[in-house]
C-alpha atoms as a PDB file:
ATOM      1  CA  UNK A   1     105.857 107.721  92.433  1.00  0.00           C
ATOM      2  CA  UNK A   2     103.486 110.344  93.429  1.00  0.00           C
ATOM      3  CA  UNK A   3      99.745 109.937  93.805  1.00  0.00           C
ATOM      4  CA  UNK A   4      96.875 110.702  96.314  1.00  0.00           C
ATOM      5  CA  UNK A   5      95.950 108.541  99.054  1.00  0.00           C
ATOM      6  CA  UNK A   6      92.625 108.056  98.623  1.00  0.00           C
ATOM      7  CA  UNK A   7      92.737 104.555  97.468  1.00  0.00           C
ATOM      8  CA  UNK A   8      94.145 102.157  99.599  1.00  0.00           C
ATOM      9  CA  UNK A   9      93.964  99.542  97.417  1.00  0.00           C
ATOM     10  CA  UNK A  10      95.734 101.439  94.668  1.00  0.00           C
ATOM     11  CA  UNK A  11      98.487 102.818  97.275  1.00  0.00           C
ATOM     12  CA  UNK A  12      98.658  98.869  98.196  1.00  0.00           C
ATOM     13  CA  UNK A  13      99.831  98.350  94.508  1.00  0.00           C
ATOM     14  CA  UNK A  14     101.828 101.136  94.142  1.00  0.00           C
ATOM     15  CA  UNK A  15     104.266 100.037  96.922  1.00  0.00           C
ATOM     16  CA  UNK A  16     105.430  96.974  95.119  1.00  0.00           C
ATOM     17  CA  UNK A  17     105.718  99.293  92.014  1.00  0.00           C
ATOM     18  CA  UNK A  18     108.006 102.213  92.756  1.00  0.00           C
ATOM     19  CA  UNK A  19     111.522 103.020  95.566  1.00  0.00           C
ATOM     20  CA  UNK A  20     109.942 105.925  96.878  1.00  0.00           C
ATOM     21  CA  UNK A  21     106.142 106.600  97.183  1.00  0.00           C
ATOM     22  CA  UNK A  22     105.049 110.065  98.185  1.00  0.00           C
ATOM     23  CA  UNK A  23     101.002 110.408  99.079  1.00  0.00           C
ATOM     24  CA  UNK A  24      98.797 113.478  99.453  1.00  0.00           C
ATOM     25  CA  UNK A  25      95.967 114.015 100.870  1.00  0.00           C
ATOM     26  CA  UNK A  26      96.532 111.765 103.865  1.00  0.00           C
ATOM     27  CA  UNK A  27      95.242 113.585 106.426  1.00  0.00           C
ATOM     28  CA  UNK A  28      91.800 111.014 106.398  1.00  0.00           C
ATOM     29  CA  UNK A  29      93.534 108.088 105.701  1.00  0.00           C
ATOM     30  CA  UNK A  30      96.145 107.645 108.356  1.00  0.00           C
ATOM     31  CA  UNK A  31      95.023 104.793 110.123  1.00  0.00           C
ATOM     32  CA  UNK A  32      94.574 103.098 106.655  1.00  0.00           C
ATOM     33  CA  UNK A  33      97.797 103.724 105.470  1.00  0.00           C
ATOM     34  CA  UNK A  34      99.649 103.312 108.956  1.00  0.00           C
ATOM     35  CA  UNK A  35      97.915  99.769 108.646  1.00  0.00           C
ATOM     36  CA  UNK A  36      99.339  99.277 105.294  1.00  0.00           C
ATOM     37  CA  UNK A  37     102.324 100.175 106.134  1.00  0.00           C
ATOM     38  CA  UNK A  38     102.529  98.076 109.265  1.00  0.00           C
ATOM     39  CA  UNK A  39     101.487  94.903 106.720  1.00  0.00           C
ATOM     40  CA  UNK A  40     104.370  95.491 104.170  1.00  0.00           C
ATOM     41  CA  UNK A  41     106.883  96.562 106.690  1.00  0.00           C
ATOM     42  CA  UNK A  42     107.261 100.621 105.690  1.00  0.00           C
ATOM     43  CA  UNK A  43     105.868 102.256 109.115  1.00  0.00           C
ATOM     44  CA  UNK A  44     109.808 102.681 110.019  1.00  0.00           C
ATOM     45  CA  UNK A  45     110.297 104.134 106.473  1.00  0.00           C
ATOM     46  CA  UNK A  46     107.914 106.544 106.338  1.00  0.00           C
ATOM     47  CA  UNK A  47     107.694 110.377 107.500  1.00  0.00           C
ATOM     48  CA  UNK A  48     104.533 112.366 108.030  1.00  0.00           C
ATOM     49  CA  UNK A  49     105.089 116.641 106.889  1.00  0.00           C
ATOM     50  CA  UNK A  50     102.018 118.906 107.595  1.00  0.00           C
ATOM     51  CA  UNK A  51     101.504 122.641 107.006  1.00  0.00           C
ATOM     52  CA  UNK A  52     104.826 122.956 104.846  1.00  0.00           C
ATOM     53  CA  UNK A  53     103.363 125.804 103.451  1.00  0.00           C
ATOM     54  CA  UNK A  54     101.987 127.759 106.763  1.00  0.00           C
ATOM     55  CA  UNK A  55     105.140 129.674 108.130  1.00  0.00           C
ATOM     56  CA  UNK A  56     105.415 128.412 112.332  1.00  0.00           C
ATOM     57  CA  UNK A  57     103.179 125.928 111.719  1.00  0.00           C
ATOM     58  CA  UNK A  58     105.154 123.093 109.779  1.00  0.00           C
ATOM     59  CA  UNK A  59     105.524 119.670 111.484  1.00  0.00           C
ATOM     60  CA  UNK A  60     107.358 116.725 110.459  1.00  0.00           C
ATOM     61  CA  UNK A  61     106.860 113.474 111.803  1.00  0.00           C
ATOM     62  CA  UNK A  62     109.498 110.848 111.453  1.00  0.00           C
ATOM     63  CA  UNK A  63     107.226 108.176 113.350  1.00  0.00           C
ATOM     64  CA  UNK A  64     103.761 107.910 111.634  1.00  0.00           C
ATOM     65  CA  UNK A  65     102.765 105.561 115.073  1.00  0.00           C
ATOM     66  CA  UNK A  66     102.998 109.177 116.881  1.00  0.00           C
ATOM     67  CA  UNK A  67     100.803 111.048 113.862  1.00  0.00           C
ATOM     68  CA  UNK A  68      97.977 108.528 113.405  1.00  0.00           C
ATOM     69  CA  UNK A  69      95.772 109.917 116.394  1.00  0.00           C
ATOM     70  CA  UNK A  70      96.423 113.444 115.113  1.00  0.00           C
ATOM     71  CA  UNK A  71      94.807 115.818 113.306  1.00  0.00           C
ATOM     72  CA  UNK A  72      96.929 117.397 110.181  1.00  0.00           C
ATOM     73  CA  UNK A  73      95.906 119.487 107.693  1.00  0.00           C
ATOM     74  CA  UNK A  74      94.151 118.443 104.008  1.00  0.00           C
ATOM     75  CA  UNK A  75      97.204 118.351 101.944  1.00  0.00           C
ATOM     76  CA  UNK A  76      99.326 116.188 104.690  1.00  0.00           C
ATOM     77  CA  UNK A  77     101.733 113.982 102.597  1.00  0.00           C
ATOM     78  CA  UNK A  78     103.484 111.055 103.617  1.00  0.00           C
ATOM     79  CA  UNK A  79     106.606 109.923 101.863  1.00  0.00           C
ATOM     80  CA  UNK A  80     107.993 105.971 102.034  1.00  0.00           C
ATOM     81  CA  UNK A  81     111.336 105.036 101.526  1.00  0.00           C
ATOM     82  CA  UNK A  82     110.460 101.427 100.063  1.00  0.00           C
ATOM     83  CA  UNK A  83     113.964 100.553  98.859  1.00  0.00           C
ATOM     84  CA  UNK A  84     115.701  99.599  95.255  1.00  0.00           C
ATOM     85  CA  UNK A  85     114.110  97.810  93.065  1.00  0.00           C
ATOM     86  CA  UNK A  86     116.546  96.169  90.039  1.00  0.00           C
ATOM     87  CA  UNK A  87     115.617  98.543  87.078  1.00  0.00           C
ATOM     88  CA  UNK A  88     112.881  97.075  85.092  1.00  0.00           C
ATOM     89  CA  UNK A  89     112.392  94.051  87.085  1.00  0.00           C
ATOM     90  CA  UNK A  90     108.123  95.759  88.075  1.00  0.00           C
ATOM     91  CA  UNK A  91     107.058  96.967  85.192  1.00  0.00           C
ATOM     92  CA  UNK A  92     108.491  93.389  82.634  1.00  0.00           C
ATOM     93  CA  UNK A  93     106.625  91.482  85.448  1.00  0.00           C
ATOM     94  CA  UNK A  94     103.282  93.442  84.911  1.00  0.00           C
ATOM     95  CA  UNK A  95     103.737  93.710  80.972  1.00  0.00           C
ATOM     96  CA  UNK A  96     103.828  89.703  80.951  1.00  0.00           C
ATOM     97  CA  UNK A  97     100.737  89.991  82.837  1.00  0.00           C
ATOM     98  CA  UNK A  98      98.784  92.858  81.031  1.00  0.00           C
ATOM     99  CA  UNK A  99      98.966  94.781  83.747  1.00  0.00           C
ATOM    100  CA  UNK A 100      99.578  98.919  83.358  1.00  0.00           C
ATOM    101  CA  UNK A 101     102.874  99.900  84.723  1.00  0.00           C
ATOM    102  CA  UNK A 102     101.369 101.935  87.312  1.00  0.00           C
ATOM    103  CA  UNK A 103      97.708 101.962  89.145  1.00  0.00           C
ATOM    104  CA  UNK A 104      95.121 104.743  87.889  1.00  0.00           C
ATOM    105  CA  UNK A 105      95.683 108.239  88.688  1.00  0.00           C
ATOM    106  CA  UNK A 106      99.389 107.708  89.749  1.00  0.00           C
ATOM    107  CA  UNK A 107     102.434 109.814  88.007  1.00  0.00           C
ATOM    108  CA  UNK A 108     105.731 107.767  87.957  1.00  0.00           C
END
């Protein structure tokens, strides 16, 4: 699932939604989402690139602990390895509920 991390609440969602989550625009959120990620258990699973895009400059961080003080550029994006889910299993759950499949604003 791809989407921006500007809402925690909606990033909150989307990690019981998806295997692999990939958020941009993380660069202001970092102690957010290194808090949320600490609560479900994803700081291990998660890896921090910066600057892809600027020749000499890229950085990738495979501890987000290490990044969270740091300043990184706009587009920073994180991406969390959350694990298989059994094919299906999220989105009958939220249909029986009248729930969308996934949160506002998200691709999946």
């Amino acid at each position: 699932m791809l989407m921006p991390a500007t809402d925690m609440t909606a990033v909150e969602q989307a990690l019981t939604q998806c295997e692999t989550l990939v958020l941009y625009k993380c660069a202001k959120k970092m102690k957010q989402l290194l808090a949320l990620l600490n609560k479900h258990g994803l700081a291990d699973s998660a890896r921090l690139v910066c600057y892809a895009e600027q020749s000499g400059r890229q950085a990738i961080f495979g501890d987000l602990r290490d990044a969270a003080e740091s300043s990184h550029g706009y587009m920073a994006t994180v991406i969390v390895y959350i694990g298989r889910k059994k094919w299906g299993t999220v989105e009958a759950e939220r249909r029986e509920k009248n729930q969308p499949i996934a949160p506002p604003g998200v691709v999946n």
